[in-house]
Protein backbone atom coordinates (compact mmCIF):
# COMPACT_ATOMS: atom_id res chain seq x y z
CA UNK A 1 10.22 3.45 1.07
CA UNK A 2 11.04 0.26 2.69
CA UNK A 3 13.35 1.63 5.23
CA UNK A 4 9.97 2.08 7.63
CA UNK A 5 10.38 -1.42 7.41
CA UNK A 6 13.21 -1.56 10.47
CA UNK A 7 15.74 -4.46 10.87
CA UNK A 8 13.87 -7.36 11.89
CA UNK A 9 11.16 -7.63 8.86
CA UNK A 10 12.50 -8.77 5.85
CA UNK A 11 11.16 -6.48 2.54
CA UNK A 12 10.31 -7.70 -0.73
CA UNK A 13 9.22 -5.09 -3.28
CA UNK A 14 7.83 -5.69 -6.82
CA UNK A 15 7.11 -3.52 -9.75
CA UNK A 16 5.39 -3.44 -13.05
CA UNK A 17 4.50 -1.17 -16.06
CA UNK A 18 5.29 2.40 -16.40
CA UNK A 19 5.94 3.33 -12.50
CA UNK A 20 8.37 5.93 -13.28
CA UNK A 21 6.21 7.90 -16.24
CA UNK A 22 2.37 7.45 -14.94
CA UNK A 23 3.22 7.63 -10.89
CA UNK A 24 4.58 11.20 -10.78
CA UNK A 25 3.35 14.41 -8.31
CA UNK A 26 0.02 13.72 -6.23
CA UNK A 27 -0.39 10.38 -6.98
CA UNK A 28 3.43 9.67 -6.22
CA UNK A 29 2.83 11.33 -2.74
CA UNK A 30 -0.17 9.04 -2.09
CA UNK A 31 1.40 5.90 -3.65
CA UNK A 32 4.31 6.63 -1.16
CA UNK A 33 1.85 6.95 1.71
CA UNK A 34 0.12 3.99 1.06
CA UNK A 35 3.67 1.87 1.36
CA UNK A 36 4.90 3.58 4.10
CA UNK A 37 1.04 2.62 6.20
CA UNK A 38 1.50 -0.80 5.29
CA UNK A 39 5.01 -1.44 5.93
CA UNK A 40 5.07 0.22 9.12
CA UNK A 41 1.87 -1.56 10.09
CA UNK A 42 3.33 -5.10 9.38
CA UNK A 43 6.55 -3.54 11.66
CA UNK A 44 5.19 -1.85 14.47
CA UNK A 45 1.39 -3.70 14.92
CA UNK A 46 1.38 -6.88 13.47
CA UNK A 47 4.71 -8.43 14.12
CA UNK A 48 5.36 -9.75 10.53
CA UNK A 49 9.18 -11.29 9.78
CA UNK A 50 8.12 -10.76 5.90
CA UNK A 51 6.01 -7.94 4.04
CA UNK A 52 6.18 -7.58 0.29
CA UNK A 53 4.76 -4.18 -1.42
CA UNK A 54 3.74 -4.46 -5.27
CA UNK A 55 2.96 -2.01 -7.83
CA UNK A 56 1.66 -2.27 -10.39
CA UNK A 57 0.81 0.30 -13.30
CA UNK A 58 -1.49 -0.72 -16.30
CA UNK A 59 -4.93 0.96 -16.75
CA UNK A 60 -5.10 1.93 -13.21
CA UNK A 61 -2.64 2.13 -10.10
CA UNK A 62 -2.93 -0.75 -7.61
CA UNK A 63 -0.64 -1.26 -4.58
CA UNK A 64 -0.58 -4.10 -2.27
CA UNK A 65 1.03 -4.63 0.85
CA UNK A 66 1.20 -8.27 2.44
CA UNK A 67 3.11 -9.29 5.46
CA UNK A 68 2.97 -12.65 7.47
CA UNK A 69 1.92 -11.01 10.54
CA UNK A 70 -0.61 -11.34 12.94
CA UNK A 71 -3.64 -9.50 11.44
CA UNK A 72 -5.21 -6.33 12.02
CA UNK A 73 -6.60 -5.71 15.89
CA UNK A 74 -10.34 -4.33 15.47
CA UNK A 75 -10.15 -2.44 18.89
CA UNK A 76 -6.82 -0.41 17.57
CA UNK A 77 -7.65 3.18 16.31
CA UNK A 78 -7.10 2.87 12.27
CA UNK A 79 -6.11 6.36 11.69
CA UNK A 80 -3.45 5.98 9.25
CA UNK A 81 -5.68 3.21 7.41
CA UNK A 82 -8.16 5.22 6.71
CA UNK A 83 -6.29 8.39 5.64
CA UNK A 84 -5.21 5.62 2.84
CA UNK A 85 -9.13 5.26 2.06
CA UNK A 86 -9.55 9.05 1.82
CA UNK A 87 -6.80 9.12 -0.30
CA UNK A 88 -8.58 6.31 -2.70
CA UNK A 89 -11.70 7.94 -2.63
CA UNK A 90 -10.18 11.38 -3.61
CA UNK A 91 -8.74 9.89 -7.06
CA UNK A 92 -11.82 7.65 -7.47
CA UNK A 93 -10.15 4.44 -6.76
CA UNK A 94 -10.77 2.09 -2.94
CA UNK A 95 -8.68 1.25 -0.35
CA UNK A 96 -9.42 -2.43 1.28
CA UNK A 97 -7.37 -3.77 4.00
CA UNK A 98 -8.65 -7.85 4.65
CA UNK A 99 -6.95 -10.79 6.80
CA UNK A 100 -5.25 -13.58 4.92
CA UNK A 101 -6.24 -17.04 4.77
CA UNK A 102 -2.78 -18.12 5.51
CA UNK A 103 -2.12 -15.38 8.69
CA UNK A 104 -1.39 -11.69 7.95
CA UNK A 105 -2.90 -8.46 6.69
CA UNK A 106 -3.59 -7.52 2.84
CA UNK A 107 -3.44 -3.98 2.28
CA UNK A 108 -4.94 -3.37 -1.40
CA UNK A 109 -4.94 0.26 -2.55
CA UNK A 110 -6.01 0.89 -6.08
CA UNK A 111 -6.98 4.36 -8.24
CA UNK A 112 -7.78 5.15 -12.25
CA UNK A 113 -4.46 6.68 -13.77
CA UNK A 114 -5.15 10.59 -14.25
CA UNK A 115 -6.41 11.26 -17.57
CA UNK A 116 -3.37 12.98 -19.68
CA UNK A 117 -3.48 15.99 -22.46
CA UNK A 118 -3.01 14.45 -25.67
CA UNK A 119 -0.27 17.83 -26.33
């Protein structure tokens, strides 16, 4: 997923909990989108030299992408941004993208695991 990432930002990825078992199918395909948005933000818009992506799985999904960038423009179009809120909505979960204290973007992206059969 990191190779949106492109030669000149340096990745970092982190995991936790059952990633492989819980993120499977639709939620896979929106976990992946939510990455890709992020990384290639902190590539292509904000400059960054570092972004690190972290999942983790417990009671819910929550993925965060951080760079070192230089922030989100408000006059730039946020398509891609807020397909990733759509996407949170759908699954009842949120989608909040917020400037850092220290410089750079935090993209948080977080929805309730689907509910499995007990079979």
């Amino acid at each position: 997923m990191t190779q949106t990432a492109g030669e000149h930002l340096q990745s970092t990825v982190r995991m936790s909990g059952a990633v492989d078992s819980l993120v499977t199918g639709d939620l896979a395909v929106d976990v992946a989108a939510v990455v890709r948005e992020g990384v290639s933000n902190a590539a292509r818009h904000a400059g960054a030299r570092h972004v690190t992506v972290t999942l983790d799985v417990a009671d819910a999904v929550v993925v965060e992408v951080r760079d070192d960038g230089r922030g989100i423009d408000p006059t730039v179009a946020c398509s891609g941004l807020r397909n990733l809120a759509e996407r949170a909505r759908r699954r009842g979960g949120e989608s909040v993208v917020q400037p850092l204290p220290e410089g750079g973007t935090l993209v948080r992206w977080h929805a309730p695991l689907p509910v499995r059969g007990s079979g």
